[in-house]
PDB file of N, CA and C in Angstrom:
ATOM      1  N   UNK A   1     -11.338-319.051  32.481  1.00  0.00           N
ATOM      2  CA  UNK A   1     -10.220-319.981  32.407  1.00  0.00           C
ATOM      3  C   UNK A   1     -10.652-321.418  32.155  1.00  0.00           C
ATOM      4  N   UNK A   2     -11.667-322.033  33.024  1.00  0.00           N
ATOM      5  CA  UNK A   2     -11.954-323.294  32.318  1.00  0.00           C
ATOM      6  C   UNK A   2     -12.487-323.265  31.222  1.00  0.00           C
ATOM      7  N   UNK A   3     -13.136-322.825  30.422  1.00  0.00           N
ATOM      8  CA  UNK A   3     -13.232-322.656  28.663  1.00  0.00           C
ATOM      9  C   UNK A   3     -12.178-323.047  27.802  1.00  0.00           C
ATOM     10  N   UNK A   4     -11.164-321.789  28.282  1.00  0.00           N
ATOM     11  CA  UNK A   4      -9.661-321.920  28.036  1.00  0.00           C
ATOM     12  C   UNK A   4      -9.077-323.455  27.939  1.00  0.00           C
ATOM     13  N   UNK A   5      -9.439-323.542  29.156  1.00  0.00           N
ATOM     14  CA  UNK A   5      -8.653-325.010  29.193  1.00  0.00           C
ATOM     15  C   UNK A   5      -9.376-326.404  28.873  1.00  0.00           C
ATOM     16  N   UNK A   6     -10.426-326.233  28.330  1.00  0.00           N
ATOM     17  CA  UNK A   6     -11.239-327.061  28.217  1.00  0.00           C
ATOM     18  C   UNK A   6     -11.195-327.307  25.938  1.00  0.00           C
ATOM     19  N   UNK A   7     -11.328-325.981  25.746  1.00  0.00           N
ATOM     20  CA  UNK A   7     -10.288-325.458  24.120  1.00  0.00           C
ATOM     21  C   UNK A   7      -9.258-326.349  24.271  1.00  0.00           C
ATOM     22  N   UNK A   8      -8.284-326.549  24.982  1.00  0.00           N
ATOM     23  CA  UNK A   8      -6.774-326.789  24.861  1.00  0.00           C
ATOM     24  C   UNK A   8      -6.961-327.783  24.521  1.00  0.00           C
ATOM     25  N   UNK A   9      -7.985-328.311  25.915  1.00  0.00           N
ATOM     26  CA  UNK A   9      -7.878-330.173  26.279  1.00  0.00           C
ATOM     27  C   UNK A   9      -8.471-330.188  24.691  1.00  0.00           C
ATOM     28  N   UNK A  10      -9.643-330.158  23.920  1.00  0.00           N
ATOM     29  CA  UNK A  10     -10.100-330.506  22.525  1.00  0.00           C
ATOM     30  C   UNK A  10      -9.092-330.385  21.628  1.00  0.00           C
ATOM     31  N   UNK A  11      -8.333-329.704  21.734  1.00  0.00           N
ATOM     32  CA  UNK A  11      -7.570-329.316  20.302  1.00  0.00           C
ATOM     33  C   UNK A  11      -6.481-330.427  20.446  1.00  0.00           C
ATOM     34  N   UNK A  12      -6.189-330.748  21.636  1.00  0.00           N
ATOM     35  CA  UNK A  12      -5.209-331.694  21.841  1.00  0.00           C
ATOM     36  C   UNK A  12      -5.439-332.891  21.402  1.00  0.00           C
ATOM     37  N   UNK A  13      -6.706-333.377  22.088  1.00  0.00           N
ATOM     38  CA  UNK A  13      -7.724-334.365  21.550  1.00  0.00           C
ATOM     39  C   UNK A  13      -7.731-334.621  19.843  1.00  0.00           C
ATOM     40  N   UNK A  14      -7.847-333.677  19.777  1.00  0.00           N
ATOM     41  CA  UNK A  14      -8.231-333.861  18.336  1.00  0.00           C
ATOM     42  C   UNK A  14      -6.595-333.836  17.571  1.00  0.00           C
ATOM     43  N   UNK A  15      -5.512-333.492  17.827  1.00  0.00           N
ATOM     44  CA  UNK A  15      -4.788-333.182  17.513  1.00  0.00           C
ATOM     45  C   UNK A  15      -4.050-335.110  17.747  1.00  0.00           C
ATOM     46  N   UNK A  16      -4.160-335.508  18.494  1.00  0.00           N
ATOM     47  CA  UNK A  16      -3.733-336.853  19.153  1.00  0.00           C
ATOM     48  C   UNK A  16      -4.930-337.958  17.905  1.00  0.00           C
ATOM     49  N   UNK A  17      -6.375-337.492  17.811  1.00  0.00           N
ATOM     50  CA  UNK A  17      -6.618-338.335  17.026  1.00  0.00           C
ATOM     51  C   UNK A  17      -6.089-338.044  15.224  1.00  0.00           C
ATOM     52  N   UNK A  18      -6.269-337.105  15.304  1.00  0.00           N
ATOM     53  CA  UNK A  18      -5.558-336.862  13.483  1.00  0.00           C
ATOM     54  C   UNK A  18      -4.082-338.048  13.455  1.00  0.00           C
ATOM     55  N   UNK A  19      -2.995-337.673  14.694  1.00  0.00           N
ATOM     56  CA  UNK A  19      -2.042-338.407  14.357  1.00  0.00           C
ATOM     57  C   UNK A  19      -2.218-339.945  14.607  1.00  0.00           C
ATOM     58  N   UNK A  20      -2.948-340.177  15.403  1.00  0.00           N
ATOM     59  CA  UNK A  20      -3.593-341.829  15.327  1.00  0.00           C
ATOM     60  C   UNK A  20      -3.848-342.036  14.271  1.00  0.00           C
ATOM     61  N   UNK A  21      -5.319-341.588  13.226  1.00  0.00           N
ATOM     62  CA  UNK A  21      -5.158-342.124  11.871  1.00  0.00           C
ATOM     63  C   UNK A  21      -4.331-341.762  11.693  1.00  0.00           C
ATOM     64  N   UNK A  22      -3.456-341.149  11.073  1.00  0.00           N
ATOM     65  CA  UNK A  22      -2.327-341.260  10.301  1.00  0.00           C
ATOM     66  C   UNK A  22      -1.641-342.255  10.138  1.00  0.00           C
ATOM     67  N   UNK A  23      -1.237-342.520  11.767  1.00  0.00           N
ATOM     68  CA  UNK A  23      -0.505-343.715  12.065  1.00  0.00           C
ATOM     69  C   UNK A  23      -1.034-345.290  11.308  1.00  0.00           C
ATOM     70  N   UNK A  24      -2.456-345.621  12.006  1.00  0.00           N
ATOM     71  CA  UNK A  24      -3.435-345.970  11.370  1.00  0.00           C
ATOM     72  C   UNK A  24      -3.235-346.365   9.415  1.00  0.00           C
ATOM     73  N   UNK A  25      -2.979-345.296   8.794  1.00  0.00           N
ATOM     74  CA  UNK A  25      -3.200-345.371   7.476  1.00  0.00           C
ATOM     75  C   UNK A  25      -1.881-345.538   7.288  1.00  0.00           C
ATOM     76  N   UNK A  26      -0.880-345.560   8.131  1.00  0.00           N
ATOM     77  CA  UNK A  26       0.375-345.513   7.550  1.00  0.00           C
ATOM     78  C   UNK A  26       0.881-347.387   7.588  1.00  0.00           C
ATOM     79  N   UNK A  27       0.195-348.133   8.643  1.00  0.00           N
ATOM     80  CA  UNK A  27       0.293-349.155   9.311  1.00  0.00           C
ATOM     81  C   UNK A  27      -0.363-349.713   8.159  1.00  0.00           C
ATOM     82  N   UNK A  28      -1.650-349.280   7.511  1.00  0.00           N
ATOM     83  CA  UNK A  28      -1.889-350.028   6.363  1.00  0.00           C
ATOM     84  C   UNK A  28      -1.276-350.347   5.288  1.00  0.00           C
ATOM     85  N   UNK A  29      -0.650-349.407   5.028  1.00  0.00           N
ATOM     86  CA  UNK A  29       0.005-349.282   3.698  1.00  0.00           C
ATOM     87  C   UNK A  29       1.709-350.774   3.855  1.00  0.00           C
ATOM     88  N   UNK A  30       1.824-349.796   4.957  1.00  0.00           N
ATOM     89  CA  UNK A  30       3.047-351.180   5.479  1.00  0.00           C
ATOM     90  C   UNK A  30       2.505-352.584   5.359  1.00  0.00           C
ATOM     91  N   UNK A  31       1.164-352.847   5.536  1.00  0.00           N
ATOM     92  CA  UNK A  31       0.800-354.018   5.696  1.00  0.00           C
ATOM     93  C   UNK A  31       0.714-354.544   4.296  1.00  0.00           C
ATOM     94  N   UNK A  32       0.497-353.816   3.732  1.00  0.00           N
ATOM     95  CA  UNK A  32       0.061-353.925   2.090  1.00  0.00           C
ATOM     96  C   UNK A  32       1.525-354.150   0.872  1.00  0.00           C
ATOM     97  N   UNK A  33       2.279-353.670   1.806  1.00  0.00           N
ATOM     98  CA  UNK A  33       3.691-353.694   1.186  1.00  0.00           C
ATOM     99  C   UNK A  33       4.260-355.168   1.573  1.00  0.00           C
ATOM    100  N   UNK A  34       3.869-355.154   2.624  1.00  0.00           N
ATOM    101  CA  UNK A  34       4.534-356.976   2.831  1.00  0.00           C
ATOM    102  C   UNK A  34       4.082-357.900   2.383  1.00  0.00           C
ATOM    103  N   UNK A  35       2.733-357.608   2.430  1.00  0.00           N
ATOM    104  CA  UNK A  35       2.210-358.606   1.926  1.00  0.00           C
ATOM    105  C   UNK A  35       2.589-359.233   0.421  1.00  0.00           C
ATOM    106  N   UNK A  36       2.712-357.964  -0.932  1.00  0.00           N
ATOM    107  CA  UNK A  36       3.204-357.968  -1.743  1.00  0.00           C
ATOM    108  C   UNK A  36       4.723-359.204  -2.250  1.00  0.00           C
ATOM    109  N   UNK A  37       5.697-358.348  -0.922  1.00  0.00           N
ATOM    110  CA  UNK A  37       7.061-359.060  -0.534  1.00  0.00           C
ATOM    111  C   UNK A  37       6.891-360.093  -0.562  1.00  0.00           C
ATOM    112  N   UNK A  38       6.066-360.404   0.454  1.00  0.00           N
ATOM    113  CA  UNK A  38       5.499-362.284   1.136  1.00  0.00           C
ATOM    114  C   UNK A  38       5.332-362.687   0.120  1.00  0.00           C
ATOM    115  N   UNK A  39       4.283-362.551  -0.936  1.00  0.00           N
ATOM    116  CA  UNK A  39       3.856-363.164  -2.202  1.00  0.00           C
ATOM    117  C   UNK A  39       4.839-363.593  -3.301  1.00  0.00           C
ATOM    118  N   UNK A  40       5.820-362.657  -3.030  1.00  0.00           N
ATOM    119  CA  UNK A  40       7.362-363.247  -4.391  1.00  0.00           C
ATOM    120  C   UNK A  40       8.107-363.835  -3.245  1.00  0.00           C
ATOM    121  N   UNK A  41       8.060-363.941  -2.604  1.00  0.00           N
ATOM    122  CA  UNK A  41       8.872-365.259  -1.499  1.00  0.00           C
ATOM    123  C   UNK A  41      10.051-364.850  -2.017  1.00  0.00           C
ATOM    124  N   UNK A  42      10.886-363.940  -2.004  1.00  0.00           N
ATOM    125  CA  UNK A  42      12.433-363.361  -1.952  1.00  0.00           C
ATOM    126  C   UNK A  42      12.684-363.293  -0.455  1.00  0.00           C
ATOM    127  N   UNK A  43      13.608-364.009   0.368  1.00  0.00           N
ATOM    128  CA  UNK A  43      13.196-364.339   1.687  1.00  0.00           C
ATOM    129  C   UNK A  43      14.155-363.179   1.694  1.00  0.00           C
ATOM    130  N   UNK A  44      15.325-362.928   1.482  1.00  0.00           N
ATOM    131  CA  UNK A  44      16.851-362.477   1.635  1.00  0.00           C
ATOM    132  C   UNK A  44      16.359-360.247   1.891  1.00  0.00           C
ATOM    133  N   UNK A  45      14.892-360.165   0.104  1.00  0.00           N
ATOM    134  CA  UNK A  45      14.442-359.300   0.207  1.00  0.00           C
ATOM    135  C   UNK A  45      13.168-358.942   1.399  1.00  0.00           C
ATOM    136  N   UNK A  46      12.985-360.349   1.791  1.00  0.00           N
ATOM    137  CA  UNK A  46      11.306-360.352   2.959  1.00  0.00           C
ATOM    138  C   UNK A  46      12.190-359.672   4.063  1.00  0.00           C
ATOM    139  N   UNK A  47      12.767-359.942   4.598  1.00  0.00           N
ATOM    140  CA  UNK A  47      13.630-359.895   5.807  1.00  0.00           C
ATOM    141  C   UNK A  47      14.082-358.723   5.795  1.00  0.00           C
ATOM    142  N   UNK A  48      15.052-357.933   5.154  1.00  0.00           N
ATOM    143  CA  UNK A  48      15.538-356.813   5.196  1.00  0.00           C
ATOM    144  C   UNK A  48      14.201-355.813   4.474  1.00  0.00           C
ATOM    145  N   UNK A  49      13.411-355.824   4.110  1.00  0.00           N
ATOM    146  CA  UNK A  49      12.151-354.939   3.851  1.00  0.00           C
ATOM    147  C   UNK A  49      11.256-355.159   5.492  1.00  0.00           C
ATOM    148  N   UNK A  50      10.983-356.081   6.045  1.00  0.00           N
ATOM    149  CA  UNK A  50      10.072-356.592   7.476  1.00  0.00           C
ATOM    150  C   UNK A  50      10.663-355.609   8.014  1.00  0.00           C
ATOM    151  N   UNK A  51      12.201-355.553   8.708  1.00  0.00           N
ATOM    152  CA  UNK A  51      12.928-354.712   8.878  1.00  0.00           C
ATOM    153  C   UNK A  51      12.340-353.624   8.988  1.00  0.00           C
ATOM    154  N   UNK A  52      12.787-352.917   7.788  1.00  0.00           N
ATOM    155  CA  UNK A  52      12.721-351.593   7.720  1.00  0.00           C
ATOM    156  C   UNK A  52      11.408-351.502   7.905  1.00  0.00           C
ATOM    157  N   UNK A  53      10.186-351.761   7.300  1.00  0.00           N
ATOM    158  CA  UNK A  53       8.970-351.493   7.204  1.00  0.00           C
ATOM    159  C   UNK A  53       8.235-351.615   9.340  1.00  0.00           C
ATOM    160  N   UNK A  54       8.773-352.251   9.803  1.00  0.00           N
ATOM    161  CA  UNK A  54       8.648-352.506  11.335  1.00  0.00           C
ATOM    162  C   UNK A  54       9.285-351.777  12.014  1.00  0.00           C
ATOM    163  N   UNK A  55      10.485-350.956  11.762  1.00  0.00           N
ATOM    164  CA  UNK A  55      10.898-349.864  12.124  1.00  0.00           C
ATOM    165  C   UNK A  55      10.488-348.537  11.553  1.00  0.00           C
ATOM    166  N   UNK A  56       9.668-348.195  10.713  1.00  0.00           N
ATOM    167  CA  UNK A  56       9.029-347.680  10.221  1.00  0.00           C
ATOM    168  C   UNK A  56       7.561-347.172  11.010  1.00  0.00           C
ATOM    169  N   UNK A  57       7.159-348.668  11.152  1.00  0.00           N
ATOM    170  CA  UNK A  57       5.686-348.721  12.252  1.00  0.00           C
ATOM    171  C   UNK A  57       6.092-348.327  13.789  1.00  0.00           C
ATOM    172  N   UNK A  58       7.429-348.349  14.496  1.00  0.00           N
ATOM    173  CA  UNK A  58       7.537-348.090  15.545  1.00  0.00           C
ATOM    174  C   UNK A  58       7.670-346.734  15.875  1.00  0.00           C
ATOM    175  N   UNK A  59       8.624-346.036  14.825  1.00  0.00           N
ATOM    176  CA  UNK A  59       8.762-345.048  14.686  1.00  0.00           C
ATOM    177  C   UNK A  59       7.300-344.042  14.543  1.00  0.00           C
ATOM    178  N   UNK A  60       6.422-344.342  13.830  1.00  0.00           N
ATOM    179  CA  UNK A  60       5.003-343.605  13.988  1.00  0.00           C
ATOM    180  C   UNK A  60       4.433-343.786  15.035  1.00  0.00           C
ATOM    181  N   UNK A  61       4.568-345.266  15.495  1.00  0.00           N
ATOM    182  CA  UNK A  61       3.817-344.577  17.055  1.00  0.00           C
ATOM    183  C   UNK A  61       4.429-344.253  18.099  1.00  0.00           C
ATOM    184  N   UNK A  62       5.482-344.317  17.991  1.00  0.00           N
ATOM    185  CA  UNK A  62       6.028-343.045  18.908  1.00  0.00           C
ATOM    186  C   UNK A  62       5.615-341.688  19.167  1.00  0.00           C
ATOM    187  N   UNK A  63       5.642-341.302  17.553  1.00  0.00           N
ATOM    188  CA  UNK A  63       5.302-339.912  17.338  1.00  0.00           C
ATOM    189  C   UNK A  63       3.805-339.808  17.826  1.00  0.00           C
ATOM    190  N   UNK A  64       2.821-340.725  18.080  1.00  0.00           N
ATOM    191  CA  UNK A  64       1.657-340.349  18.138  1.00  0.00           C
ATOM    192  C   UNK A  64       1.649-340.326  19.775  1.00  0.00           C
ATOM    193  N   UNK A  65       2.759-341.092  20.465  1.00  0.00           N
ATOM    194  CA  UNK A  65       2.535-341.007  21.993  1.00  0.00           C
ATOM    195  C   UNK A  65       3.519-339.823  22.727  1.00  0.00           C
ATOM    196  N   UNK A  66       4.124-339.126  21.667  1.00  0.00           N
ATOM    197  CA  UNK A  66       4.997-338.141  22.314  1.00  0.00           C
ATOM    198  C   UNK A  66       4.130-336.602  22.362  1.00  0.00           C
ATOM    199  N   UNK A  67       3.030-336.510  21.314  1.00  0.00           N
ATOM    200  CA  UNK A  67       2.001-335.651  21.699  1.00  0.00           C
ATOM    201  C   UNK A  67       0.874-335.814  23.300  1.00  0.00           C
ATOM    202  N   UNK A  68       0.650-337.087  23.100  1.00  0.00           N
ATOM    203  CA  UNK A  68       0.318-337.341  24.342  1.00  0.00           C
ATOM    204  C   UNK A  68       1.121-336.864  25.681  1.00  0.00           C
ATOM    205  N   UNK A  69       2.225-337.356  25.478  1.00  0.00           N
ATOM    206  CA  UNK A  69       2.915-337.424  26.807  1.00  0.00           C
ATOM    207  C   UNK A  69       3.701-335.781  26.827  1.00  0.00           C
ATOM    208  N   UNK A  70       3.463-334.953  26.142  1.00  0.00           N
ATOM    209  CA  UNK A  70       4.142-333.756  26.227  1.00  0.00           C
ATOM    210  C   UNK A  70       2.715-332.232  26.616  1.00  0.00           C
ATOM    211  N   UNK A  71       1.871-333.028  26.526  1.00  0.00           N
ATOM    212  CA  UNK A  71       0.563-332.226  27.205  1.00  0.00           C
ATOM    213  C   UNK A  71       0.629-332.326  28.800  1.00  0.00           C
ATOM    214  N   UNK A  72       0.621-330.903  29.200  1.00  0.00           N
ATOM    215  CA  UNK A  72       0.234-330.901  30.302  1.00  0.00           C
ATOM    216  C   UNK A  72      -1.105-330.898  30.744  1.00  0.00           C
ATOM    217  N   UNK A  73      -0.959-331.864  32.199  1.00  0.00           N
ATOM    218  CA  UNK A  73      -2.216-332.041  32.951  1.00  0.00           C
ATOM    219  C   UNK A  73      -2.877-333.599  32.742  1.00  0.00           C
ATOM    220  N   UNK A  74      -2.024-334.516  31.576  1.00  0.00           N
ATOM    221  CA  UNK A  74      -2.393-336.303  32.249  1.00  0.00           C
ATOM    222  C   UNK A  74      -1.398-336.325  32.455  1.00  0.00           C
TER     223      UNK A  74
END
Protein backbone atom coordinates (compact mmCIF):
# COMPACT_ATOMS: atom_id res chain seq x y z
CA UNK A 1 0.00 0.00 0.00
CA UNK A 2 2.59 2.65 0.53
CA UNK A 3 4.01 2.15 -3.09
CA UNK A 4 0.46 2.57 -4.05
CA UNK A 5 0.24 5.64 -2.49
CA UNK A 6 3.38 6.96 -2.98
CA UNK A 7 2.46 6.25 -7.32
CA UNK A 8 -0.61 8.43 -6.61
CA UNK A 9 1.24 11.14 -4.62
CA UNK A 10 3.85 11.30 -8.13
CA UNK A 11 1.33 11.19 -10.66
CA UNK A 12 -0.42 13.93 -8.93
CA UNK A 13 2.75 15.77 -8.64
CA UNK A 14 3.43 15.56 -11.86
CA UNK A 15 0.04 16.02 -12.99
CA UNK A 16 -0.12 19.60 -10.88
CA UNK A 17 3.27 20.44 -12.56
CA UNK A 18 2.22 19.81 -16.35
CA UNK A 19 -0.80 22.18 -15.47
CA UNK A 20 1.53 24.85 -13.89
CA UNK A 21 3.47 25.13 -17.15
CA UNK A 22 0.69 25.33 -19.01
CA UNK A 23 -0.55 27.96 -17.01
CA UNK A 24 2.95 29.34 -17.16
CA UNK A 25 2.97 29.34 -21.11
CA UNK A 26 -0.42 30.51 -21.24
CA UNK A 27 0.49 33.71 -18.94
CA UNK A 28 3.13 34.28 -21.57
CA UNK A 29 1.39 34.47 -24.44
CA UNK A 30 -1.18 36.92 -22.58
CA UNK A 31 1.74 38.93 -21.78
CA UNK A 32 2.79 39.10 -25.31
CA UNK A 33 -0.64 40.05 -26.46
CA UNK A 34 -0.71 43.19 -24.39
CA UNK A 35 2.06 44.18 -24.88
CA UNK A 36 1.32 44.34 -28.66
CA UNK A 37 -2.19 46.34 -27.55
CA UNK A 38 0.02 48.73 -25.30
CA UNK A 39 2.19 49.52 -28.36
CA UNK A 40 -0.91 50.90 -30.72
CA UNK A 41 -2.09 52.87 -27.66
CA UNK A 42 -5.97 52.16 -28.62
CA UNK A 43 -6.81 52.84 -24.93
CA UNK A 44 -10.81 52.14 -25.50
CA UNK A 45 -9.25 48.61 -27.25
CA UNK A 46 -6.25 48.34 -24.17
CA UNK A 47 -8.89 48.22 -21.58
CA UNK A 48 -11.51 45.93 -22.78
CA UNK A 49 -8.65 43.34 -24.18
CA UNK A 50 -6.59 43.84 -20.22
CA UNK A 51 -9.98 42.70 -19.31
CA UNK A 52 -10.53 39.83 -20.92
CA UNK A 53 -6.92 38.72 -21.21
CA UNK A 54 -6.77 39.05 -16.96
CA UNK A 55 -9.73 37.09 -16.73
CA UNK A 56 -8.36 34.73 -18.82
CA UNK A 57 -5.09 34.48 -16.45
CA UNK A 58 -7.38 33.99 -13.42
CA UNK A 59 -9.30 31.57 -14.81
CA UNK A 60 -6.04 29.21 -15.48
CA UNK A 61 -4.96 29.39 -12.23
CA UNK A 62 -7.69 28.33 -10.78
CA UNK A 63 -7.70 25.36 -12.77
CA UNK A 64 -4.18 24.61 -11.68
CA UNK A 65 -5.24 24.99 -7.83
CA UNK A 66 -8.43 22.94 -8.11
CA UNK A 67 -6.19 19.79 -8.92
CA UNK A 68 -4.39 20.56 -5.94
CA UNK A 69 -7.11 21.08 -3.66
CA UNK A 70 -9.24 18.03 -4.88
CA UNK A 71 -6.35 15.41 -3.92
CA UNK A 72 -6.73 13.66 -1.05
CA UNK A 73 -4.35 13.69 1.89
CA UNK A 74 -2.92 17.77 1.87
Amino acid sequence: MPNQKKRRADIRDAVVRMRGEAVRRRCEVIRKRYEVIRKRGEVPVLISQALILFSQALSLFSQAYIIRDETPGR
